[in-house]
Protein backbone atom coordinates (compact mmCIF):
# COMPACT_ATOMS: atom_id res chain seq x y z
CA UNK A 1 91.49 173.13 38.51
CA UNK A 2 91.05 171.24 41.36
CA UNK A 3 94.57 170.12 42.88
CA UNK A 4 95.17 172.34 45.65
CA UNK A 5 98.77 171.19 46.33
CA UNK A 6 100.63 173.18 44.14
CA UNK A 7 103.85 171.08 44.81
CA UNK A 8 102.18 168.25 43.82
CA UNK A 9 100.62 169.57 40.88
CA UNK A 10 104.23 170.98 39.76
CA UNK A 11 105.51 167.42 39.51
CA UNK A 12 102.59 165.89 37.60
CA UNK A 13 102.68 168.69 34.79
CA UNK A 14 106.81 168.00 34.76
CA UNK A 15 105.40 164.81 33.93
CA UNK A 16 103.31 165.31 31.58
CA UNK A 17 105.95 168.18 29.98
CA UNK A 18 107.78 164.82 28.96
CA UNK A 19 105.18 163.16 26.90
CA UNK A 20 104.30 166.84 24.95
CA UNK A 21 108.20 167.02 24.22
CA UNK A 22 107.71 163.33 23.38
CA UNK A 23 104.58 164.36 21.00
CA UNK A 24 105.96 167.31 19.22
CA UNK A 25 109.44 165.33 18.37
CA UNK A 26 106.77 163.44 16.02
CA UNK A 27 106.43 166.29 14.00
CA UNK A 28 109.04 167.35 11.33
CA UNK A 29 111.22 170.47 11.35
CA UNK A 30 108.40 172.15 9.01
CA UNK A 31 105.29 171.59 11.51
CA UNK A 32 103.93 168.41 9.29
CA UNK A 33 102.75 165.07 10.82
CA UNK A 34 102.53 161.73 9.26
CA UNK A 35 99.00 161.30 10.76
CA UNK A 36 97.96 163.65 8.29
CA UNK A 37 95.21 166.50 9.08
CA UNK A 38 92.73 165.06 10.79
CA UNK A 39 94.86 163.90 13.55
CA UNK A 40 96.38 166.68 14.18
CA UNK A 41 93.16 168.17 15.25
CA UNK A 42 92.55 165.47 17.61
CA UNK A 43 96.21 165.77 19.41
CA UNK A 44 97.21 168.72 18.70
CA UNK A 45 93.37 170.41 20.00
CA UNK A 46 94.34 168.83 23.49
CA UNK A 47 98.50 170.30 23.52
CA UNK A 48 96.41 173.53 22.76
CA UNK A 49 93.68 173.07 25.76
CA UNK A 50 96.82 172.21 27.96
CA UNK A 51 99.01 174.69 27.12
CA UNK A 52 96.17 177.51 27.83
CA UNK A 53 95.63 175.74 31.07
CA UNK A 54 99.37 175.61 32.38
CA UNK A 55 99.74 179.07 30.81
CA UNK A 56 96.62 180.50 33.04
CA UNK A 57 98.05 178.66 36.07
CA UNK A 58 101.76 179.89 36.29
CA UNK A 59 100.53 183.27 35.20
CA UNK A 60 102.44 182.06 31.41
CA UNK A 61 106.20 181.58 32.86
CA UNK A 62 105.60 178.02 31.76
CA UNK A 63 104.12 178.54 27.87
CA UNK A 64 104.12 175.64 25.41
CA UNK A 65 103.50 177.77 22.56
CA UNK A 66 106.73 179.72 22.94
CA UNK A 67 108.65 177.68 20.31
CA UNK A 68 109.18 178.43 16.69
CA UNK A 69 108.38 174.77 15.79
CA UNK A 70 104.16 175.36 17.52
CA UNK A 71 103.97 178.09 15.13
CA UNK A 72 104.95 175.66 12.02
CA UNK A 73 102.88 172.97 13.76
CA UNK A 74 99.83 175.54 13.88
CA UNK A 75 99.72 176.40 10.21
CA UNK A 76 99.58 172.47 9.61
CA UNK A 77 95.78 172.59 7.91
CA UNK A 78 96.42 175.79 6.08
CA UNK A 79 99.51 173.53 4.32
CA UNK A 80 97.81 170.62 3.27
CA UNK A 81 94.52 171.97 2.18
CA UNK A 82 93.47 170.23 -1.27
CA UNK A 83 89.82 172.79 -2.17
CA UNK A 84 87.53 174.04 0.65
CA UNK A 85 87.02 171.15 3.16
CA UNK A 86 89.08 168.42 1.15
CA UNK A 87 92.69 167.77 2.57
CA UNK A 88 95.73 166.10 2.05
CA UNK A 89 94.75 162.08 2.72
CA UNK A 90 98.26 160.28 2.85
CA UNK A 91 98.17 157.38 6.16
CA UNK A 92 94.97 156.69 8.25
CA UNK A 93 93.63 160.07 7.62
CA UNK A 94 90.06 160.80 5.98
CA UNK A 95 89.92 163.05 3.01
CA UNK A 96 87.35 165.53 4.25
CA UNK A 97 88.88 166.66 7.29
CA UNK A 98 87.14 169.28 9.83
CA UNK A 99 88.42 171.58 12.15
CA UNK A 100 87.24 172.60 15.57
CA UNK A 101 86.59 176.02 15.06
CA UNK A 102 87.33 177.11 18.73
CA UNK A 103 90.62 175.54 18.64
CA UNK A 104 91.49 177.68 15.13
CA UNK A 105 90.08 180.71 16.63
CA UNK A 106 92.18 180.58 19.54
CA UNK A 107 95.43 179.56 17.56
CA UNK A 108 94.94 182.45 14.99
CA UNK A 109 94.59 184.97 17.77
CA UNK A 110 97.41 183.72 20.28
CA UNK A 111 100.09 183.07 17.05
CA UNK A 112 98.33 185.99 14.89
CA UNK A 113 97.65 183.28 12.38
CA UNK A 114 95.01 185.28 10.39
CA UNK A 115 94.37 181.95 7.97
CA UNK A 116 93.59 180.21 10.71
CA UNK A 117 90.50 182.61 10.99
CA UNK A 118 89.38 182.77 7.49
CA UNK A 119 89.54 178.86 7.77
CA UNK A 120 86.99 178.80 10.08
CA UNK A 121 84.52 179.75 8.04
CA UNK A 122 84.76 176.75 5.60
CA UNK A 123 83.65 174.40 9.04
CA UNK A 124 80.33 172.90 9.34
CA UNK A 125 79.01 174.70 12.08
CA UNK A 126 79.91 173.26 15.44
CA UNK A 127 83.16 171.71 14.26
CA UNK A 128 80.68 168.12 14.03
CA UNK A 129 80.73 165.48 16.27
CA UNK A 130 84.22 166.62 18.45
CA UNK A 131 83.02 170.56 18.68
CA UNK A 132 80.36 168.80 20.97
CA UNK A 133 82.68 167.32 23.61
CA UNK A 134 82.61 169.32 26.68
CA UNK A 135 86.15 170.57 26.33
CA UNK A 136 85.42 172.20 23.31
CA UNK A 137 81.52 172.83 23.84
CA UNK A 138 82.94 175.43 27.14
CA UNK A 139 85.54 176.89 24.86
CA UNK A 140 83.37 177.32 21.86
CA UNK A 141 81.81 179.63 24.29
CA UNK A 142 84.73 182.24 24.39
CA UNK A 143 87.18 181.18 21.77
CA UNK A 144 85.06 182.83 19.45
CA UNK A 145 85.31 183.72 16.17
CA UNK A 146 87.10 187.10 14.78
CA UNK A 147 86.42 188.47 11.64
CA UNK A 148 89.36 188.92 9.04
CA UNK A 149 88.36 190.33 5.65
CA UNK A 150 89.40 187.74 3.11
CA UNK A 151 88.79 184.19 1.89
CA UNK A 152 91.75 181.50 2.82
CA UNK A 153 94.22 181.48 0.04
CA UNK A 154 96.59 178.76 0.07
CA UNK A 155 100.58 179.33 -0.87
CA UNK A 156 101.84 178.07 -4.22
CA UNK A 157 103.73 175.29 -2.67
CA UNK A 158 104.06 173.60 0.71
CA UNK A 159 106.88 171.43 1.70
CA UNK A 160 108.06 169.39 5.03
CA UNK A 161 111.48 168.33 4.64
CA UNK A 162 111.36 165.49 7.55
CA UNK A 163 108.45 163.49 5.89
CA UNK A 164 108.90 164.60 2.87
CA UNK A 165 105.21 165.80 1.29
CA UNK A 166 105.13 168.29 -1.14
CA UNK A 167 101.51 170.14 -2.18
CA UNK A 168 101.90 172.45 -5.40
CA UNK A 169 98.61 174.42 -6.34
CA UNK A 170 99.07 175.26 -10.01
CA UNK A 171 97.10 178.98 -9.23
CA UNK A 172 96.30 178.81 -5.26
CA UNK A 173 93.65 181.92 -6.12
CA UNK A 174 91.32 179.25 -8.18
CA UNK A 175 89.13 177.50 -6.39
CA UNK A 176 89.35 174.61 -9.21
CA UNK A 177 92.71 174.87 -9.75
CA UNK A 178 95.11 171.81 -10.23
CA UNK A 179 96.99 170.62 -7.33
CA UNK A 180 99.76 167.54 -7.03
CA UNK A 181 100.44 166.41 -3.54
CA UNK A 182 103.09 163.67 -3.36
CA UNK A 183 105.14 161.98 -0.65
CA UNK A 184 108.14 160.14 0.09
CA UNK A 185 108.75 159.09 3.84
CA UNK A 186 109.40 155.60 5.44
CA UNK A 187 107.15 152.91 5.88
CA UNK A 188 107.71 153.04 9.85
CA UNK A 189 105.99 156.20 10.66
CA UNK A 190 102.68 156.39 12.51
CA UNK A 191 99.79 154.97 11.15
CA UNK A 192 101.80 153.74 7.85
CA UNK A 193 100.91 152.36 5.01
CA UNK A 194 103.25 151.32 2.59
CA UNK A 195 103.07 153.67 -0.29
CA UNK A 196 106.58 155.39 -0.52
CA UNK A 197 105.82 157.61 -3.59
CA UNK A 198 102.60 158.35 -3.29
CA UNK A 199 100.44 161.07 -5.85
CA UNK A 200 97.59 162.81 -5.12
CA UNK A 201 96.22 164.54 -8.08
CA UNK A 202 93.31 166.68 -6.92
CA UNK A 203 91.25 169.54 -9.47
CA UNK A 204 88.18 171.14 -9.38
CA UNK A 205 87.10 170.00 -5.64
CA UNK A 206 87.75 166.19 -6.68
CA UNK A 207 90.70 163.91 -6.36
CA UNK A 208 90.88 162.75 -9.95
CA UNK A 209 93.93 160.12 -8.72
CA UNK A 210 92.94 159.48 -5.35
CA UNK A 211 94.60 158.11 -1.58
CA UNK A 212 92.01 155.70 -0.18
CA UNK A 213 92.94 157.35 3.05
CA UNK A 214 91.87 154.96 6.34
CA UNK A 215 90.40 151.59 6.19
CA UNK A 216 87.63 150.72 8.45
CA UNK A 217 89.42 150.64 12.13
CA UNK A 218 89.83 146.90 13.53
CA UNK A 219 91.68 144.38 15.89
CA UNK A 220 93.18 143.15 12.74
CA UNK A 221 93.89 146.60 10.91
CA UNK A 222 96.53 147.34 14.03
CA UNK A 223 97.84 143.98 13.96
CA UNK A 224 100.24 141.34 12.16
CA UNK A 225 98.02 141.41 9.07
CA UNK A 226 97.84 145.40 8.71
CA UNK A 227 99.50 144.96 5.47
CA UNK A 228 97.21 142.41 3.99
CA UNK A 229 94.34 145.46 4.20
CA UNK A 230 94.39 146.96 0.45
CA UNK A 231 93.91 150.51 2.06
CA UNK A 232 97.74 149.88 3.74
CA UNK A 233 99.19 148.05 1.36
CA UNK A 234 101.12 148.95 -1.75
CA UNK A 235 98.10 147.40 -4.10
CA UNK A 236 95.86 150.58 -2.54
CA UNK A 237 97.93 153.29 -3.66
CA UNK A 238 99.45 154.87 -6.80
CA UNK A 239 102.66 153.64 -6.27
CA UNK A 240 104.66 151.33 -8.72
CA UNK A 241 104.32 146.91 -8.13
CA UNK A 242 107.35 146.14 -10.34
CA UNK A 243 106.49 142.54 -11.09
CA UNK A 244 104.06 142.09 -8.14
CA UNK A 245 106.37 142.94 -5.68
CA UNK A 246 105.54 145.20 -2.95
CA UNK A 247 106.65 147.76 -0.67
CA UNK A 248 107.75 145.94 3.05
CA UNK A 249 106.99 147.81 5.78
CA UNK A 250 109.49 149.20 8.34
CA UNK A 251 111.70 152.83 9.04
CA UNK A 252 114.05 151.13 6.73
CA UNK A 253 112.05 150.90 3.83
CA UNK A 254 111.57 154.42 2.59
CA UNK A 255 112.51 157.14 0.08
CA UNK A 256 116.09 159.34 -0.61
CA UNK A 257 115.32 162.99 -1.24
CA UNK A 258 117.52 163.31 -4.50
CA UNK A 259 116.16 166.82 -4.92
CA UNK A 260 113.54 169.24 -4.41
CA UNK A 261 113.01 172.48 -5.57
């Protein structure tokens, strides 16, 4: 907006270019993100505020949603949706996630993502305490909502290969419906907690077995002792402690996909 050098301006967005190839390598080959739902509205809402800026600016010869892998990344939520307003909780991530409903309205019209839309309407109004930052309190004001005839149906089964998470819905058209959502993964990705083989078991709008999700955010949670937190270690998930022992953390503790069909 307010650099009038465009030279200068050229260089800082090949800058910054680097760090948003350095943020989408974090996502697997199928769109997913270890940081689970939640974050991905928080980083992925600002690649999409960027990527409308730099689009606007160089008239969209430079366009960061021209990939393939944004589209997967988009349809994130509409993949790891447990019942209306309860998602997928693996990793620092809270089960009832929200969604800034500017942000979906804009992705569903610039990807023709029509889920994205008939998510919207399961958002409390004002996409809570982030739809009031200024960035998205301005774009609330013209990424507006489009109507789509139709509730949000989720597919049978969602998979991402790199991380490996699977979420089956046993009939996707029943709100109450059981659904199994289970991971494999390392315990070095971001925000990890050690619970290679986790299970979600989720019916009628309750987890019945649970992920205790994110522990309460402290200097100690993000240090040495991480792992001595129940919510990171293996003792706070539904994984197996074969005679007390549990997972280690580290990339090179982690899962073989045997199969998966």
């Amino acid at each position: 907006y307010l650099e009038p050098d465009a030279a200068r301006l050229a260089e800082i967005l090949a800058r910054a270019a680097r760090s948003l190839d350095d943020y989408l390598s974090t996502f697997d080959e199928d769109g997913g993100s270890s940081e689970g739902p939640a974050y991905w509205s928080y980083g992925f809402g600002y690649y999409t505020v960027l990527a409308h800026l730099v689009g606007h600016r160089t008239g969209w010869k430079v366009d960061y949603f021209e990939s393939e892998h944004a589209r997967r990344i988009s349809r994130f939520p509409l993949c790891t949706r447990l019942s209306q307003g309860l998602y997928v909780n693996f990793s620092d991530c809270d089960l009832h996630a929200g969604f800034i409903p500017a942000h979906l309205c804009y992705l569903s019209r610039r990807l023709e993502l029509p889920d994205l839309a008939r998510l919207v309407r399961e958002q409390p109004g004002g996409g809570g305490e982030r739809g009031r930052e200024l960035t998205w309190a301005l774009r609330d004001l013209f990424w507006r909502h489009e109507h789509v005839d139709g509730a949000f149906v989720p597919a049978r089964h969602d998979w991402f290969g790199g991380m490996m998470w699977m979420v089956s819905r046993q009939d996707p058209e029943d709100p109450g419906a059981l659904v199994l959502a289970t991971k494999g993964g390392h315990n070095g990705e971001m925000h990890n907690q050690n619970d290679v083989g986790n299970v979600i078991v989720h019916a009628v709008g309750e987890s019945v077995i649970s992920d205790i999700g994110r522990g309460r955010y402290t200097k100690g949670y993000f240090g040495p002792e991480r792992y001595e937190h129940i919510a990171n270690s293996s003792r706070g998930h539904s994984v197996p402690v074969p005679n007390g022992q549990e997972q280690r953390s580290g990339g090179q503790h982690g899962a073989r996909l045997l199969e998966h069909r």
